[in-house]
PDB file of N, CA and C in Angstrom:
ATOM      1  N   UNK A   1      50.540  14.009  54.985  1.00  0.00           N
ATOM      2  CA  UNK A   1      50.395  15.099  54.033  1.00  0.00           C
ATOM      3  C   UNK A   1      51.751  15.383  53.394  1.00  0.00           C
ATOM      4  N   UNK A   2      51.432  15.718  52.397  1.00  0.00           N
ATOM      5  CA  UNK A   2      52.949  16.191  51.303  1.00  0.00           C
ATOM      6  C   UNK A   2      53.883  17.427  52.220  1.00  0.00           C
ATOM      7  N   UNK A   3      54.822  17.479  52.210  1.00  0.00           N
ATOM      8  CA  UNK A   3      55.875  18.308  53.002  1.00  0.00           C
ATOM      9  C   UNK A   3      55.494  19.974  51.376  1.00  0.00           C
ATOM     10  N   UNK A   4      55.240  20.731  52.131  1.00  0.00           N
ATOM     11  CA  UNK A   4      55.263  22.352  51.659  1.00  0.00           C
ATOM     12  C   UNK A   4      56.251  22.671  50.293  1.00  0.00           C
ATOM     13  N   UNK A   5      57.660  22.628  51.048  1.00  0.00           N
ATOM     14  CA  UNK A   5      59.042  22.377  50.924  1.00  0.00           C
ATOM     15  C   UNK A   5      59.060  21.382  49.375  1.00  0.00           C
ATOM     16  N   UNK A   6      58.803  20.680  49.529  1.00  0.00           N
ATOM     17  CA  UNK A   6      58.710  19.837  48.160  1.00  0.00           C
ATOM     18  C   UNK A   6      57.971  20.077  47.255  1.00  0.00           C
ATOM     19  N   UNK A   7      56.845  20.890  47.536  1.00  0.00           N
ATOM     20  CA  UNK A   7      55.969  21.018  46.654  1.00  0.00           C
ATOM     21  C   UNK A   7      56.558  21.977  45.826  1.00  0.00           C
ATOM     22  N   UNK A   8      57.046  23.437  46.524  1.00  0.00           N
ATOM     23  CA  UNK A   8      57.828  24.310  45.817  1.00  0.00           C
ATOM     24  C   UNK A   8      59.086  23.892  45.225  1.00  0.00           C
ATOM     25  N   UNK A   9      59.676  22.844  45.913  1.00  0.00           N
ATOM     26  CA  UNK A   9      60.851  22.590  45.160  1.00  0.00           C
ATOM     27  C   UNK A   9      60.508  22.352  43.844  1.00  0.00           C
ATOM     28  N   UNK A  10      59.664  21.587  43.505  1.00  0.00           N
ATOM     29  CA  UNK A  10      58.863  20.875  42.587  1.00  0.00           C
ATOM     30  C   UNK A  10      58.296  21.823  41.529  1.00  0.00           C
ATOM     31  N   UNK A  11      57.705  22.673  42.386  1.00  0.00           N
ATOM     32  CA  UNK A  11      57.251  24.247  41.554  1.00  0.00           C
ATOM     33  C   UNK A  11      58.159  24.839  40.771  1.00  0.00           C
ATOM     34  N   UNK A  12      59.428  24.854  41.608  1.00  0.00           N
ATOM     35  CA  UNK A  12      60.510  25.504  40.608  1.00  0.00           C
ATOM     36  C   UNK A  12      61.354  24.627  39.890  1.00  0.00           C
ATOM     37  N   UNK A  13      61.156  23.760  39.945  1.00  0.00           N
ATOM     38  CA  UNK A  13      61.905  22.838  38.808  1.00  0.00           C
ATOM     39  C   UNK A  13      61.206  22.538  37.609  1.00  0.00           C
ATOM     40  N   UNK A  14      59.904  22.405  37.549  1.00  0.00           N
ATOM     41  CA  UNK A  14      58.357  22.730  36.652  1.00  0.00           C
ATOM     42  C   UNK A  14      58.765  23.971  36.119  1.00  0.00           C
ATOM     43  N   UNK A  15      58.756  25.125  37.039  1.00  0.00           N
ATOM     44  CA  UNK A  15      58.623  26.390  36.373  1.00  0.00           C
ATOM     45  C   UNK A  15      60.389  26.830  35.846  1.00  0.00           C
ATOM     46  N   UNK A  16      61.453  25.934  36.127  1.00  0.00           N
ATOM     47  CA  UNK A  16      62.435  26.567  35.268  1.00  0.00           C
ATOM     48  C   UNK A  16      62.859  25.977  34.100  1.00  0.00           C
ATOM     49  N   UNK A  17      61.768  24.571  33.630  1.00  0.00           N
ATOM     50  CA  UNK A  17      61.471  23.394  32.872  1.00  0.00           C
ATOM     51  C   UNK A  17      61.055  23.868  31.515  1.00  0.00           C
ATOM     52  N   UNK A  18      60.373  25.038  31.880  1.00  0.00           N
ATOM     53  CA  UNK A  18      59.307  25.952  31.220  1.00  0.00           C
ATOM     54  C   UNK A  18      60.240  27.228  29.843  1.00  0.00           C
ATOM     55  N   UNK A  19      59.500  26.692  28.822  1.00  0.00           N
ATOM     56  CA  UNK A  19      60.240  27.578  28.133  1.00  0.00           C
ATOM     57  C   UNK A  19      60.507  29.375  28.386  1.00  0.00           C
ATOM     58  N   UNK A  20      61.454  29.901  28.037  1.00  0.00           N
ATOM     59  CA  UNK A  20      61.447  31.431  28.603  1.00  0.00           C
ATOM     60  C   UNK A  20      60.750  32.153  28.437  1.00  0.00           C
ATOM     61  N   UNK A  21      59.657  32.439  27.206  1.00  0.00           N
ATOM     62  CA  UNK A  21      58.857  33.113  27.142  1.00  0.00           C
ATOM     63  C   UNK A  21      57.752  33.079  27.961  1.00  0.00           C
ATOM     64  N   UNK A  22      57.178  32.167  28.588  1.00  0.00           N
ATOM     65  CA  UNK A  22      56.571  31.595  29.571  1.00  0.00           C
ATOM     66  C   UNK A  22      57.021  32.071  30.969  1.00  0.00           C
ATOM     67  N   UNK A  23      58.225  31.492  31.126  1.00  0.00           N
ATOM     68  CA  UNK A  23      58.888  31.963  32.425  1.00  0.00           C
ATOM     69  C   UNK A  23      59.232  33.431  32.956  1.00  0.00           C
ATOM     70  N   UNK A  24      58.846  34.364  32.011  1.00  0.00           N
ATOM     71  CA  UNK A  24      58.663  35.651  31.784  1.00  0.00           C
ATOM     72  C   UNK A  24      57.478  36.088  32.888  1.00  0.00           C
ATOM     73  N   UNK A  25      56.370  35.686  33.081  1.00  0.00           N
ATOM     74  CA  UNK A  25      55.700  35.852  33.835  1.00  0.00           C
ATOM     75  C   UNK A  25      55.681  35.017  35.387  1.00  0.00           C
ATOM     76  N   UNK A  26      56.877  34.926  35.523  1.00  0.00           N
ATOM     77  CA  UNK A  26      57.633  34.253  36.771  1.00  0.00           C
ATOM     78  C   UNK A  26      56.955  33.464  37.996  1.00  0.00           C
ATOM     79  N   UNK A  27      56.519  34.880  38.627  1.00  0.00           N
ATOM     80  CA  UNK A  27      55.815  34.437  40.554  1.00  0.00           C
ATOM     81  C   UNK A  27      54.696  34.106  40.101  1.00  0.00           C
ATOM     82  N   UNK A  28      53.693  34.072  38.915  1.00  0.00           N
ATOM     83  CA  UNK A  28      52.191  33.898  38.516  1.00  0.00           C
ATOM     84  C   UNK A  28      52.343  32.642  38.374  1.00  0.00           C
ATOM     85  N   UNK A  29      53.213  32.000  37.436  1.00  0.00           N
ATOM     86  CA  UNK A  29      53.058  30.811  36.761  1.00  0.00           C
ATOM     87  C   UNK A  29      53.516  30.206  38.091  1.00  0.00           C
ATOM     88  N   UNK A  30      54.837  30.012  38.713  1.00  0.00           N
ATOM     89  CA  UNK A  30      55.193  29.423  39.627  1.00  0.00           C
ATOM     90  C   UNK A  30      53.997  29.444  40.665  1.00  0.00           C
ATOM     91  N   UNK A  31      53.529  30.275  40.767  1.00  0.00           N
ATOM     92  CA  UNK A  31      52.352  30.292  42.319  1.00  0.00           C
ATOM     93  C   UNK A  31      51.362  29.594  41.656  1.00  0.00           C
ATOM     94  N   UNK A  32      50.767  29.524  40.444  1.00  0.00           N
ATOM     95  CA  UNK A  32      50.053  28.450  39.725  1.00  0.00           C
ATOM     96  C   UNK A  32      50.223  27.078  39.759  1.00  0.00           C
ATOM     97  N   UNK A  33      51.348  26.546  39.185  1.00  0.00           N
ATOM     98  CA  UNK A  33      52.127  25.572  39.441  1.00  0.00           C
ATOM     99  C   UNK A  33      52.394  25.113  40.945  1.00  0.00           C
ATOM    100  N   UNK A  34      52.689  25.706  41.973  1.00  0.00           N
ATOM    101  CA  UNK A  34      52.280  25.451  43.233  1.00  0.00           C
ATOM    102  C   UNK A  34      50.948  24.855  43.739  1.00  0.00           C
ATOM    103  N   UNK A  35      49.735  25.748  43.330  1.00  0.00           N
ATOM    104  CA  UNK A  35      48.271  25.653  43.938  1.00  0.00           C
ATOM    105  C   UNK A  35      48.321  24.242  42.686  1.00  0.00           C
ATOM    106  N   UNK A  36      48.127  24.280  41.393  1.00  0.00           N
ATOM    107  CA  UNK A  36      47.987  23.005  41.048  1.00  0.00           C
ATOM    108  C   UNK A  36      48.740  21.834  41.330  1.00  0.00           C
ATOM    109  N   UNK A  37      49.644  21.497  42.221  1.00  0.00           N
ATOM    110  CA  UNK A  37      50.381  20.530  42.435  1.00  0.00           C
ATOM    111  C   UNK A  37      49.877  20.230  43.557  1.00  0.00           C
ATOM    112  N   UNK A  38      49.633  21.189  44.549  1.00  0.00           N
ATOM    113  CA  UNK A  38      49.062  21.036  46.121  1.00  0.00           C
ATOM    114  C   UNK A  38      47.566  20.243  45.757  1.00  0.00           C
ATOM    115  N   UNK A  39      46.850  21.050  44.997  1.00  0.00           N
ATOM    116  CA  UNK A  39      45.314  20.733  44.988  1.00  0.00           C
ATOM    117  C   UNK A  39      45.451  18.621  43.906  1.00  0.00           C
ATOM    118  N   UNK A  40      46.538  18.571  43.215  1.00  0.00           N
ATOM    119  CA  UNK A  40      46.696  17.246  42.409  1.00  0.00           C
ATOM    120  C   UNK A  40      46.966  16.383  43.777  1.00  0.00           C
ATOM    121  N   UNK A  41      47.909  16.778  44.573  1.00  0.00           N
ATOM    122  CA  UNK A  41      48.812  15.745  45.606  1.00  0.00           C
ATOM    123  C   UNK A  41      47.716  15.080  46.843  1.00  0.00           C
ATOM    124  N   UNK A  42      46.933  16.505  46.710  1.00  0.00           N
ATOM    125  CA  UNK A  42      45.928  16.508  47.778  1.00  0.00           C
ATOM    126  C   UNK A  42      44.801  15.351  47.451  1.00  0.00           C
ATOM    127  N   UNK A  43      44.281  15.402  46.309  1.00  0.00           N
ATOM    128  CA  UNK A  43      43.347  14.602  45.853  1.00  0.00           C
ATOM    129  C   UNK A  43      43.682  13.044  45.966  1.00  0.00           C
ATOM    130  N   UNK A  44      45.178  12.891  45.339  1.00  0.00           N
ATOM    131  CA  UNK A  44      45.532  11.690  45.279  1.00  0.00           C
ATOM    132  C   UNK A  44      45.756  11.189  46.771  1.00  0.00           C
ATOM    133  N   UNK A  45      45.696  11.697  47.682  1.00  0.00           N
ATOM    134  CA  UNK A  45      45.493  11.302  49.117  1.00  0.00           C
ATOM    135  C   UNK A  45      46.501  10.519  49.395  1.00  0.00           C
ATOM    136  N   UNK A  46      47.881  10.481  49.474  1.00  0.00           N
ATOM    137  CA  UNK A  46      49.297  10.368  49.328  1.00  0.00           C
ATOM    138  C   UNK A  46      49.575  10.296  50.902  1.00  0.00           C
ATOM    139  N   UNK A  47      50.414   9.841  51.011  1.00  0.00           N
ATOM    140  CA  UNK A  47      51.147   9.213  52.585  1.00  0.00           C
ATOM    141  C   UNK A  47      52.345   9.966  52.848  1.00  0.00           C
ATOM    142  N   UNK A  48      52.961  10.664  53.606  1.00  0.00           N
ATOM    143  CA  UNK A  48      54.579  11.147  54.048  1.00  0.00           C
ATOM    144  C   UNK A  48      55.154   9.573  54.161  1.00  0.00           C
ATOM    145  N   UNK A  49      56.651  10.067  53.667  1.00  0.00           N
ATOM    146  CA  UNK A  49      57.755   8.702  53.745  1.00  0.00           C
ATOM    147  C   UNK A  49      57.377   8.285  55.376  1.00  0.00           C
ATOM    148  N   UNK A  50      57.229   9.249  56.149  1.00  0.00           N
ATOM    149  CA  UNK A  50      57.455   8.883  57.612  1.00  0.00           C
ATOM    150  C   UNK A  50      56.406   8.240  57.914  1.00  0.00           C
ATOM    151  N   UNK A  51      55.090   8.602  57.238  1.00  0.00           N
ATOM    152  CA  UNK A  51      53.870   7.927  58.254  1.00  0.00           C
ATOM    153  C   UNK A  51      54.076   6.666  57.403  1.00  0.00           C
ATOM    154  N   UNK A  52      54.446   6.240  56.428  1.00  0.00           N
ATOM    155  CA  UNK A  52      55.014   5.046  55.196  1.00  0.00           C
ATOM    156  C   UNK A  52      54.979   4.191  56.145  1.00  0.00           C
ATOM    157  N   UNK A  53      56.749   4.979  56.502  1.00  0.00           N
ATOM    158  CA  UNK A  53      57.623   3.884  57.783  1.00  0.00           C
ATOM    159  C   UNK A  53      57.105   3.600  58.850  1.00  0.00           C
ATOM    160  N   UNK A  54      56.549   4.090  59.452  1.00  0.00           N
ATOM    161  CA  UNK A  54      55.553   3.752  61.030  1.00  0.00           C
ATOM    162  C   UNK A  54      54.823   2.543  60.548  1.00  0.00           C
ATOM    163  N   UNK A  55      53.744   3.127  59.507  1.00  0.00           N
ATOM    164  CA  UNK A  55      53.054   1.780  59.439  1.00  0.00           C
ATOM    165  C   UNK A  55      53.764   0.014  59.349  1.00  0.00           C
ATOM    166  N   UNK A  56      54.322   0.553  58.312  1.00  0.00           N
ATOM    167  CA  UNK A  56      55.363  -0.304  57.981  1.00  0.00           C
ATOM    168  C   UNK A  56      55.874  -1.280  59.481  1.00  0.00           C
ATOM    169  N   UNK A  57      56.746  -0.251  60.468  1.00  0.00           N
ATOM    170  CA  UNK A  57      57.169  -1.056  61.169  1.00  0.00           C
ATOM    171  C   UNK A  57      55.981  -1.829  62.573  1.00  0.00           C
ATOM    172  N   UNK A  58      54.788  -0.719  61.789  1.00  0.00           N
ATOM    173  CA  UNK A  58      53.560  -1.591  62.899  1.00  0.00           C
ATOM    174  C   UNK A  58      53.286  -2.718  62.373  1.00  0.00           C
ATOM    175  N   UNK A  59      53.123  -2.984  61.198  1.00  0.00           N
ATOM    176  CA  UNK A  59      52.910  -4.244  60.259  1.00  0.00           C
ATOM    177  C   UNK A  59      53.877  -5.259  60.691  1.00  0.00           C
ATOM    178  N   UNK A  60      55.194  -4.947  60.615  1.00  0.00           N
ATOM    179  CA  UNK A  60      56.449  -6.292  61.037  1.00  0.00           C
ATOM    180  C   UNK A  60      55.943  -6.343  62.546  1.00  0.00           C
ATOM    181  N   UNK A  61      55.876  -5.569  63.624  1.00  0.00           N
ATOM    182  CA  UNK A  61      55.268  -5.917  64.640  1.00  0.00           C
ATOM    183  C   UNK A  61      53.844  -6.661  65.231  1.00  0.00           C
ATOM    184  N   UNK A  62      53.322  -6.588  64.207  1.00  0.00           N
ATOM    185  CA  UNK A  62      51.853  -7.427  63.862  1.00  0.00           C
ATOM    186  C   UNK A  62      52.416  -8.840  63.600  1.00  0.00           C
ATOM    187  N   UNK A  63      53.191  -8.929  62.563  1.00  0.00           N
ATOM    188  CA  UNK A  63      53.041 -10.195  62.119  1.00  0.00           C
ATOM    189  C   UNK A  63      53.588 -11.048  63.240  1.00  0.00           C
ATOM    190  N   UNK A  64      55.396 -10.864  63.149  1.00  0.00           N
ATOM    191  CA  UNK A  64      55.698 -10.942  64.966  1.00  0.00           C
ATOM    192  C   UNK A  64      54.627 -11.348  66.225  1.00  0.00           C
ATOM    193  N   UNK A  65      53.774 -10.892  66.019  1.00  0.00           N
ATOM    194  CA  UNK A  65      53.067 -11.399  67.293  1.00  0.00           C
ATOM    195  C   UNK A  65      52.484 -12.266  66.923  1.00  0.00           C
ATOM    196  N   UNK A  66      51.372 -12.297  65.545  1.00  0.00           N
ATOM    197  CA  UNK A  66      50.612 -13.015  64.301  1.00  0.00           C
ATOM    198  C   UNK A  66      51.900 -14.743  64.575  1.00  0.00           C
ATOM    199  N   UNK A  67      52.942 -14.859  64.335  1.00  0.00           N
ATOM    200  CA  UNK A  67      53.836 -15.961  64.300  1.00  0.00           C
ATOM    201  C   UNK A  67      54.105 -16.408  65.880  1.00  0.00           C
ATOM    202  N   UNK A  68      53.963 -15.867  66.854  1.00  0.00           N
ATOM    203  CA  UNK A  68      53.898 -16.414  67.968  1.00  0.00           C
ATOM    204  C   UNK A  68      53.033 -16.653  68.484  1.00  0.00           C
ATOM    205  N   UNK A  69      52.085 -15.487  68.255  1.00  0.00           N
ATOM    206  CA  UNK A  69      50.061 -16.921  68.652  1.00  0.00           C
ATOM    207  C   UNK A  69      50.332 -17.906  67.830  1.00  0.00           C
ATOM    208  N   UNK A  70      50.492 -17.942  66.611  1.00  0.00           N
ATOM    209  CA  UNK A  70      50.677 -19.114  65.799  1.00  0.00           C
ATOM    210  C   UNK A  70      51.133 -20.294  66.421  1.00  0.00           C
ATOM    211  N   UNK A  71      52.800 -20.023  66.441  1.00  0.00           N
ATOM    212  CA  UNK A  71      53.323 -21.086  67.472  1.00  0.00           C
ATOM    213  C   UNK A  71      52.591 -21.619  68.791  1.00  0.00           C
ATOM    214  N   UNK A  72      52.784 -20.357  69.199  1.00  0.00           N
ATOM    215  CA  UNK A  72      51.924 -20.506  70.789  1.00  0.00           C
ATOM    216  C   UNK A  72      50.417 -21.912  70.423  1.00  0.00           C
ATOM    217  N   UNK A  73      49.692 -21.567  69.837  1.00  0.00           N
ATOM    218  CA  UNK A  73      48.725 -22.161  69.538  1.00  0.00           C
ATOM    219  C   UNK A  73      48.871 -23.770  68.841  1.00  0.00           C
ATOM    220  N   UNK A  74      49.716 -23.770  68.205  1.00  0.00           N
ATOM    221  CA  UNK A  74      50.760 -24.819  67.950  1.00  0.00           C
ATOM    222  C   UNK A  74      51.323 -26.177  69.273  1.00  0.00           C
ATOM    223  N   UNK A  75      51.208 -25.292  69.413  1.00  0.00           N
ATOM    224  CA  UNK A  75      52.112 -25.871  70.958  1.00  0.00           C
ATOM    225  C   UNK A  75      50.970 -26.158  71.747  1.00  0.00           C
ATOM    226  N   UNK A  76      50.230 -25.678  72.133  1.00  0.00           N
ATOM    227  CA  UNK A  76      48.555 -25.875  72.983  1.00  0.00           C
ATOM    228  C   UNK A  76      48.040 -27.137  72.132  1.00  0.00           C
ATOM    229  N   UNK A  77      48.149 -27.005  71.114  1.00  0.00           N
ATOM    230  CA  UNK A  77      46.964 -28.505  70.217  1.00  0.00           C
ATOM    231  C   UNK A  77      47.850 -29.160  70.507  1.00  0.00           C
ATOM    232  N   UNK A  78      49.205 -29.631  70.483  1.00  0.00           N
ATOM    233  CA  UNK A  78      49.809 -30.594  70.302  1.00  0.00           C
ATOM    234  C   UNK A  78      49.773 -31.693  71.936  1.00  0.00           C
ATOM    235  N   UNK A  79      50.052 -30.625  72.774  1.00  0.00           N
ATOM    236  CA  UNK A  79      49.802 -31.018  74.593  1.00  0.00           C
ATOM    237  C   UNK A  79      48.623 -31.629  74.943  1.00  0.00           C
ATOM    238  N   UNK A  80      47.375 -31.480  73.944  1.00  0.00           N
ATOM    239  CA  UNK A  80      46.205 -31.702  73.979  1.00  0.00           C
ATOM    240  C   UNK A  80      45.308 -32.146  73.099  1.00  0.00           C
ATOM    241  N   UNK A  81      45.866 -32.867  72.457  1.00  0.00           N
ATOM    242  CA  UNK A  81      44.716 -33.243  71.292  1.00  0.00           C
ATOM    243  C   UNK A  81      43.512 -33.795  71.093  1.00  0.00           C
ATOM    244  N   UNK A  82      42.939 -34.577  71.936  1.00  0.00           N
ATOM    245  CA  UNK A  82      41.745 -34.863  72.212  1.00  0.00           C
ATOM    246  C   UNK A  82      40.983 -33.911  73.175  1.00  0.00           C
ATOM    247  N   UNK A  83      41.330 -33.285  73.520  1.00  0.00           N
ATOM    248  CA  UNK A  83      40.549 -31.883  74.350  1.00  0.00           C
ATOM    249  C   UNK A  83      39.910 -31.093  73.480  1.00  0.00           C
ATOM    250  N   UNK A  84      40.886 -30.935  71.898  1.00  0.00           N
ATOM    251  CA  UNK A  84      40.758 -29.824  71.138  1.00  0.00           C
ATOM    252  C   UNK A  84      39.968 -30.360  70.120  1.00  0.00           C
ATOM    253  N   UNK A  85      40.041 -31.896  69.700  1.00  0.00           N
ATOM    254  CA  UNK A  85      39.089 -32.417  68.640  1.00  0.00           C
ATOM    255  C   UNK A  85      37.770 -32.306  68.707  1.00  0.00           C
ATOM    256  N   UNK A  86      36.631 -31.589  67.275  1.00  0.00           N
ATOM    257  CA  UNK A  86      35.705 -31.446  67.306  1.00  0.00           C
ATOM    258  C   UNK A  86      34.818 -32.769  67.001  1.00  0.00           C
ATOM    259  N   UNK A  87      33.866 -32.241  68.051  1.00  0.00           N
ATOM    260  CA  UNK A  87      32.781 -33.551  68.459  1.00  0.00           C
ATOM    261  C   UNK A  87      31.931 -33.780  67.340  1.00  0.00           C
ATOM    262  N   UNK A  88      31.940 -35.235  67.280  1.00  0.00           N
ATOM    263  CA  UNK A  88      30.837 -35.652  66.408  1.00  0.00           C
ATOM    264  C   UNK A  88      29.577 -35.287  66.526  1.00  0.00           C
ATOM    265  N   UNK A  89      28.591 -35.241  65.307  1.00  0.00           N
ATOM    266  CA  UNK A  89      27.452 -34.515  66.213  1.00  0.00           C
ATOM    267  C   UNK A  89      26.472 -36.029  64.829  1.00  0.00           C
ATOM    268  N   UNK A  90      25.779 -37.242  65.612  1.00  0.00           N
ATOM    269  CA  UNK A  90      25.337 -37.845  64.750  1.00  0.00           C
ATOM    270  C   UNK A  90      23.641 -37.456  64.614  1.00  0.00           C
ATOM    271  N   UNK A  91      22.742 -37.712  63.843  1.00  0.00           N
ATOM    272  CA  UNK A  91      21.135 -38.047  64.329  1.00  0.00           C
ATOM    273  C   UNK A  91      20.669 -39.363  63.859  1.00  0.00           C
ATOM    274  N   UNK A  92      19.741 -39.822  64.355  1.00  0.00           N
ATOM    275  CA  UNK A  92      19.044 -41.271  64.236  1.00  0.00           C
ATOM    276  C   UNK A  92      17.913 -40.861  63.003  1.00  0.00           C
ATOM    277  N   UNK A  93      17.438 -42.095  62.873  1.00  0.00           N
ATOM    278  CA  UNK A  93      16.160 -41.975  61.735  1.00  0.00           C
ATOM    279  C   UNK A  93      14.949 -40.955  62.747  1.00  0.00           C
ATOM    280  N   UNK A  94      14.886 -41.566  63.893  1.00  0.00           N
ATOM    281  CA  UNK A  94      14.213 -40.770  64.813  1.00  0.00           C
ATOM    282  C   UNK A  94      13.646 -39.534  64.937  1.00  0.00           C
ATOM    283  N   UNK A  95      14.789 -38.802  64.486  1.00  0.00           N
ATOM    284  CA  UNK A  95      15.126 -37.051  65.026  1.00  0.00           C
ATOM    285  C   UNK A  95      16.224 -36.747  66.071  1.00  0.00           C
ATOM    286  N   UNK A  96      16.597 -38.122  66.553  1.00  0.00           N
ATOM    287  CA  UNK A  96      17.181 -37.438  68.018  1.00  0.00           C
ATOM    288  C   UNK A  96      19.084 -37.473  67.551  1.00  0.00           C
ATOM    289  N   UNK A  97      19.059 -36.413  68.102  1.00  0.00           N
ATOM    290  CA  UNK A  97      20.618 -35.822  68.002  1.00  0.00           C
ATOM    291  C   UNK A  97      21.542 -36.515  69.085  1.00  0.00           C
ATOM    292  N   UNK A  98      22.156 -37.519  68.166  1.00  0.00           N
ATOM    293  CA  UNK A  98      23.375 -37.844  69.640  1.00  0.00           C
ATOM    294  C   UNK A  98      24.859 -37.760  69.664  1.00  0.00           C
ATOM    295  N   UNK A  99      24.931 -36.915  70.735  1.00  0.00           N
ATOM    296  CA  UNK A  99      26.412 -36.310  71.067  1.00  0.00           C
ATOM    297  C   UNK A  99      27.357 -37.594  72.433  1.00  0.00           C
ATOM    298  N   UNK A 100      28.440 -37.582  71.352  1.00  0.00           N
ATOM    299  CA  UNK A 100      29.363 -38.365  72.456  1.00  0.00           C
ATOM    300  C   UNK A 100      29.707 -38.095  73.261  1.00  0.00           C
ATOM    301  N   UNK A 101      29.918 -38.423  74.816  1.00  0.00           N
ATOM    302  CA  UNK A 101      30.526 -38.006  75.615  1.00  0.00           C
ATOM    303  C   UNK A 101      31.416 -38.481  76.490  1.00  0.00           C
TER     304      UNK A 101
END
């Protein structure tokens, strides 16, 4: 969720943006400018920098593991390659299905 703090910062940089005649009606417009920025930020369904970064560093930790099954798995076919090769599967004019063994 959007930090409070920013939103008002945001509020008052909007509302001192604002020409003076406008800005005349001060805490209204600004508390306006608040609820419409909250209710815009809200909709757009927006991420904190922090929950950003978490994911983020769950992702490099994913892949990280993603590259060592890799390897890992790498390394298993190679020790074994006829263990791991898929079987022929032939049929005759017959019907009958014959598997090598």
């Amino acid at each position: 969720m959007i930090d409070t703090k920013k939103i008002e910062q945001l509020a008052r940089q909007v509302h001192e943006a604002m020409p003076k005649g406008i800005r005349e009606f001060s805490d209204d417009v600004e508390k306006k400018i608040r609820q419409v920025l909250q209710a815009q930020l809200t909709r757009m369904d927006l991420v904190s920098r922090e929950e950003f970064d978490v994911q983020t560093q769950v992702l490099l930790r994913t892949r990280e593991k993603l590259a060592a099954l890799e390897q890992r798995l790498a390394q298993l076919e190679s020790q074994q390659p006829a263990a791991l090769a898929p079987a022929v599967v032939t049929s005759d004019p017959a019907g009958k299905i014959d598997t090598p063994q």
